[in-house]
N, C-alpha and C. Protein backbone atom coordinates (compact mmCIF):
# COMPACT_ATOMS: atom_id res chain seq x y z
N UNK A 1 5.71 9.85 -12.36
CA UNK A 1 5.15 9.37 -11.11
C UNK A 1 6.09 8.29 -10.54
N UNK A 2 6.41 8.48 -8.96
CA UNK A 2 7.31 7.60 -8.98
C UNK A 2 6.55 6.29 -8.18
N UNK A 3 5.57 6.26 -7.68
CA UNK A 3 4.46 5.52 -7.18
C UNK A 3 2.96 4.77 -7.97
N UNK A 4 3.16 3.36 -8.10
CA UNK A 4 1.82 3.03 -8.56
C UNK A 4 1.15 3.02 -7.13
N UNK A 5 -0.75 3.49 -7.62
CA UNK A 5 -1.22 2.75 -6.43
C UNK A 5 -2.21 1.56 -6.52
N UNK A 6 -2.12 0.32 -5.35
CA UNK A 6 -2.77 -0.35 -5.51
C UNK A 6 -3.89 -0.19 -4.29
N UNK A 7 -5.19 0.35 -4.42
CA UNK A 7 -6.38 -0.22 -3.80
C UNK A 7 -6.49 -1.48 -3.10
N UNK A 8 -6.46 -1.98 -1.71
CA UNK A 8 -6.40 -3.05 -1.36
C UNK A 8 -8.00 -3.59 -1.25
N UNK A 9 -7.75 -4.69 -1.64
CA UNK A 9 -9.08 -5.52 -2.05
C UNK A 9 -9.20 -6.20 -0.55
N UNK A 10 -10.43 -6.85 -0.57
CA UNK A 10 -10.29 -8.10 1.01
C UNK A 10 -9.71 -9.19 0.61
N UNK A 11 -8.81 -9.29 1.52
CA UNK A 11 -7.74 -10.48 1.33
C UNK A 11 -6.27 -10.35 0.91
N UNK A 12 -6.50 -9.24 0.55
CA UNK A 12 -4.58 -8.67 0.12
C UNK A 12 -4.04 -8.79 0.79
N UNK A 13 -2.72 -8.89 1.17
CA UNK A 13 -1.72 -9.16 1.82
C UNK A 13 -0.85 -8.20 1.20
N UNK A 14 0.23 -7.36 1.98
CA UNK A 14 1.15 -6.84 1.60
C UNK A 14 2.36 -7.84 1.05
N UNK A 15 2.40 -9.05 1.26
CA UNK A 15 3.10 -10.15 0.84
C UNK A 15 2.54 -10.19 -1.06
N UNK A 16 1.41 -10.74 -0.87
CA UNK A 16 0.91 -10.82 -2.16
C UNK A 16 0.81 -9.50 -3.38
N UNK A 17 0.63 -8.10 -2.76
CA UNK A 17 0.73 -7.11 -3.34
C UNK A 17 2.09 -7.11 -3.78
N UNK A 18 2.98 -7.36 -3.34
CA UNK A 18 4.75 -7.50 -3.73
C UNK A 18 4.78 -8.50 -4.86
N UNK A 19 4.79 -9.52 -4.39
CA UNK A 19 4.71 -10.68 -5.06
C UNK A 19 3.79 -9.96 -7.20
N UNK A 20 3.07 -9.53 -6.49
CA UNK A 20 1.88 -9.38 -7.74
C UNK A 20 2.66 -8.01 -8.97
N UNK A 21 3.47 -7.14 -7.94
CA UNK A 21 4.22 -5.90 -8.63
C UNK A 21 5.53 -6.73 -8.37
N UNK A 22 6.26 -7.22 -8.15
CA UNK A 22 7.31 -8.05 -8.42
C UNK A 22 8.49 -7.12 -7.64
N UNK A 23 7.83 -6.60 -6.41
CA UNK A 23 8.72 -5.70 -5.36
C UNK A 23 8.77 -6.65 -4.11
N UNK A 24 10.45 -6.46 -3.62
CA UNK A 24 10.28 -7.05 -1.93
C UNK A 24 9.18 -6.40 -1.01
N UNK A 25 8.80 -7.56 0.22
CA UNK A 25 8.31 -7.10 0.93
C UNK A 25 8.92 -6.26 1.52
N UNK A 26 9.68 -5.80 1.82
CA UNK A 26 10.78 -5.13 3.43
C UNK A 26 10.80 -3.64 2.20
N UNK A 27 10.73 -3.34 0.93
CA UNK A 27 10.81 -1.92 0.09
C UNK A 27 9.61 -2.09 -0.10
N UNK A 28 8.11 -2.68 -0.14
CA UNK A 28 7.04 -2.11 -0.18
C UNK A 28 6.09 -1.57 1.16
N UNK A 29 6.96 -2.28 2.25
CA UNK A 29 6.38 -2.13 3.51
C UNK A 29 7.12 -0.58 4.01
N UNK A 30 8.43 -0.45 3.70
CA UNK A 30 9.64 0.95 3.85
C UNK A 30 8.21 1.99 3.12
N UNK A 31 7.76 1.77 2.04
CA UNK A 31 7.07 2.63 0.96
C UNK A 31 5.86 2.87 1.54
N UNK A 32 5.25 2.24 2.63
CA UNK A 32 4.01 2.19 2.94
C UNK A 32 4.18 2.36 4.55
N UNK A 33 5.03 3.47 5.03
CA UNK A 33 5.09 3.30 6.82
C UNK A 33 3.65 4.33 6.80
N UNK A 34 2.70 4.81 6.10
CA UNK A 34 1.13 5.12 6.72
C UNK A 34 0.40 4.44 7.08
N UNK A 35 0.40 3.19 6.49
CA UNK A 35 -0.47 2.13 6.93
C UNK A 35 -0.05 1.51 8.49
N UNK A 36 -1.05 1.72 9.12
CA UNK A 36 -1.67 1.77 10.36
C UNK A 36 -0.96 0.15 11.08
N UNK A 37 -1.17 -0.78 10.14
CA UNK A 37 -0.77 -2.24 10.32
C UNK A 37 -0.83 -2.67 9.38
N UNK A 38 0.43 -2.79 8.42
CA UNK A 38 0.79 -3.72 7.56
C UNK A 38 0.83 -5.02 7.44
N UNK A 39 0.36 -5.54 8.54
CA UNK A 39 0.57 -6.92 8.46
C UNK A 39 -1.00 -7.54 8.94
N UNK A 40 -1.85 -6.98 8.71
CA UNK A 40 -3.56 -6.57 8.56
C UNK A 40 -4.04 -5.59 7.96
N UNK A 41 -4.21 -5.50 6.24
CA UNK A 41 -4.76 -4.51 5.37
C UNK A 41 -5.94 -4.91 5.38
N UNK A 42 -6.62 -3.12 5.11
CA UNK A 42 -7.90 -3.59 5.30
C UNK A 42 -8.34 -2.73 3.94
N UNK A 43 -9.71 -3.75 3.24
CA UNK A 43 -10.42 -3.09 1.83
C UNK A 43 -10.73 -1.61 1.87
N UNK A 44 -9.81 -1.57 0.97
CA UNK A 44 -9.91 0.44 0.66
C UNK A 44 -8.92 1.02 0.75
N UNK A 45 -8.11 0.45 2.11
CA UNK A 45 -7.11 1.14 2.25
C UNK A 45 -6.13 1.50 0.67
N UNK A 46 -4.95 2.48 0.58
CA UNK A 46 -3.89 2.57 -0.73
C UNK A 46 -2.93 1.82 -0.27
N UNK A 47 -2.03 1.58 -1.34
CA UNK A 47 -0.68 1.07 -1.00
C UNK A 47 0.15 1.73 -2.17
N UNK A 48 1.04 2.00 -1.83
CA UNK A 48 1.85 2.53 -3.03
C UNK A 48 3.10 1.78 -3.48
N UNK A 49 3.44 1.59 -4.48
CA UNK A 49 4.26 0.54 -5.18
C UNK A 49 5.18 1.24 -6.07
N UNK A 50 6.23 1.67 -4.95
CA UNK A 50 7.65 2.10 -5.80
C UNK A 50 7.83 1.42 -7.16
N UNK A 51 7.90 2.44 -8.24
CA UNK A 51 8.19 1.59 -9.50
C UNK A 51 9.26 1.72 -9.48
N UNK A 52 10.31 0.64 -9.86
CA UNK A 52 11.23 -0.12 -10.38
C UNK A 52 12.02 1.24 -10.98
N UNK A 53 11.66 1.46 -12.20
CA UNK A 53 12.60 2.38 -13.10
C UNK A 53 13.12 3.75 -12.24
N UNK A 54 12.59 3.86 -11.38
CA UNK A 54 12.94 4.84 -10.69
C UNK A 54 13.75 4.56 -9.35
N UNK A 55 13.79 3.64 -9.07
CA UNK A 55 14.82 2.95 -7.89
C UNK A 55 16.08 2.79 -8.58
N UNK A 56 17.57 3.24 -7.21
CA UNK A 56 18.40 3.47 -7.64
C UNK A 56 19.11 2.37 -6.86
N UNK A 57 19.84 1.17 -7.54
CA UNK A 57 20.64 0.14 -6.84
C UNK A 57 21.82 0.56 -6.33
N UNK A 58 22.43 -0.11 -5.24
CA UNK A 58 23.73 0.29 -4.98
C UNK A 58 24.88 0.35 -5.66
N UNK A 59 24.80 -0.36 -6.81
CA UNK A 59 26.00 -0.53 -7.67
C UNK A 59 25.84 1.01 -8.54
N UNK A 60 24.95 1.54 -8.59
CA UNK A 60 24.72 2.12 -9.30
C UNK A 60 24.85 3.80 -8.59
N UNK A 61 24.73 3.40 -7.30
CA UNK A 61 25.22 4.75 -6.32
C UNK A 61 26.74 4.81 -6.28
N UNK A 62 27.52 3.34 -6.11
CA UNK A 62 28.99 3.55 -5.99
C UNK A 62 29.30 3.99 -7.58
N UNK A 63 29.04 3.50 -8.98
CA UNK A 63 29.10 4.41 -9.72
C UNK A 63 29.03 5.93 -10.11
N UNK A 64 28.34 6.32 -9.33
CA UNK A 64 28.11 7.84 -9.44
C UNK A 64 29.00 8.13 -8.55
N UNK A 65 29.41 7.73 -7.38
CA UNK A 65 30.49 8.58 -6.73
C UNK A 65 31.63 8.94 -7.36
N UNK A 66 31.83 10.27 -7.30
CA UNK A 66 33.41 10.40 -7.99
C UNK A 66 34.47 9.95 -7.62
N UNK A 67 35.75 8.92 -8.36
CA UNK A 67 36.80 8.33 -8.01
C UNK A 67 37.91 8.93 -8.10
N UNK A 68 38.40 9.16 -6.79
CA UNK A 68 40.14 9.47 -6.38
C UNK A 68 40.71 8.80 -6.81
N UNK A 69 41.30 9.69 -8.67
CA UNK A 69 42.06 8.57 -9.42
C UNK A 69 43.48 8.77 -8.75
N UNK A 70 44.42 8.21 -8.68
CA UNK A 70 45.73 7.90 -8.34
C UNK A 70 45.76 7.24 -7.03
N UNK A 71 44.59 6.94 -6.42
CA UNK A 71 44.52 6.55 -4.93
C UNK A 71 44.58 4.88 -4.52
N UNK A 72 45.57 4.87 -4.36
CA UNK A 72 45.60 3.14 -4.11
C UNK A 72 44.15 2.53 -3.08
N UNK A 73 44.02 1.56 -3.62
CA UNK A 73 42.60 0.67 -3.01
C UNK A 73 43.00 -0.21 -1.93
């Protein structure tokens, strides 16, 4: 699964939902463009919370590209 979900309670904040799964706001809000207004959740609504192990960093994309060995930099 590459998504937890969190049930928003009254009073959540998509700030605090980050904060609480230890994800930026700006990749949990990218993860959540269904929600109607992110920046007013309302009780009930889902949120889904990209897990970590499955996110791929950039260092880790320029690694996988294959390198033009003999090619001056």
């Amino acid at each position: 699964m590459l998504f937890a979900q969190h049930q928003v309670q009254p009073g959540d904040t998509l700030a605090a939902i980050g904060h609480k799964y230890n994800i930026p706001h700006q990749i949990l809000e990218e993860a959540n463009s269904h929600l109607s207004n992110p920046s007013q959740l309302k009780a009930g609504e889902m949120v889904y919370v990209p897990r970590i192990s499955n996110m791929v960093c950039q260092k880790t994309y320029s690694e996988m590209a294959p390198v033009n060995q003999g090619q001056a930099m």
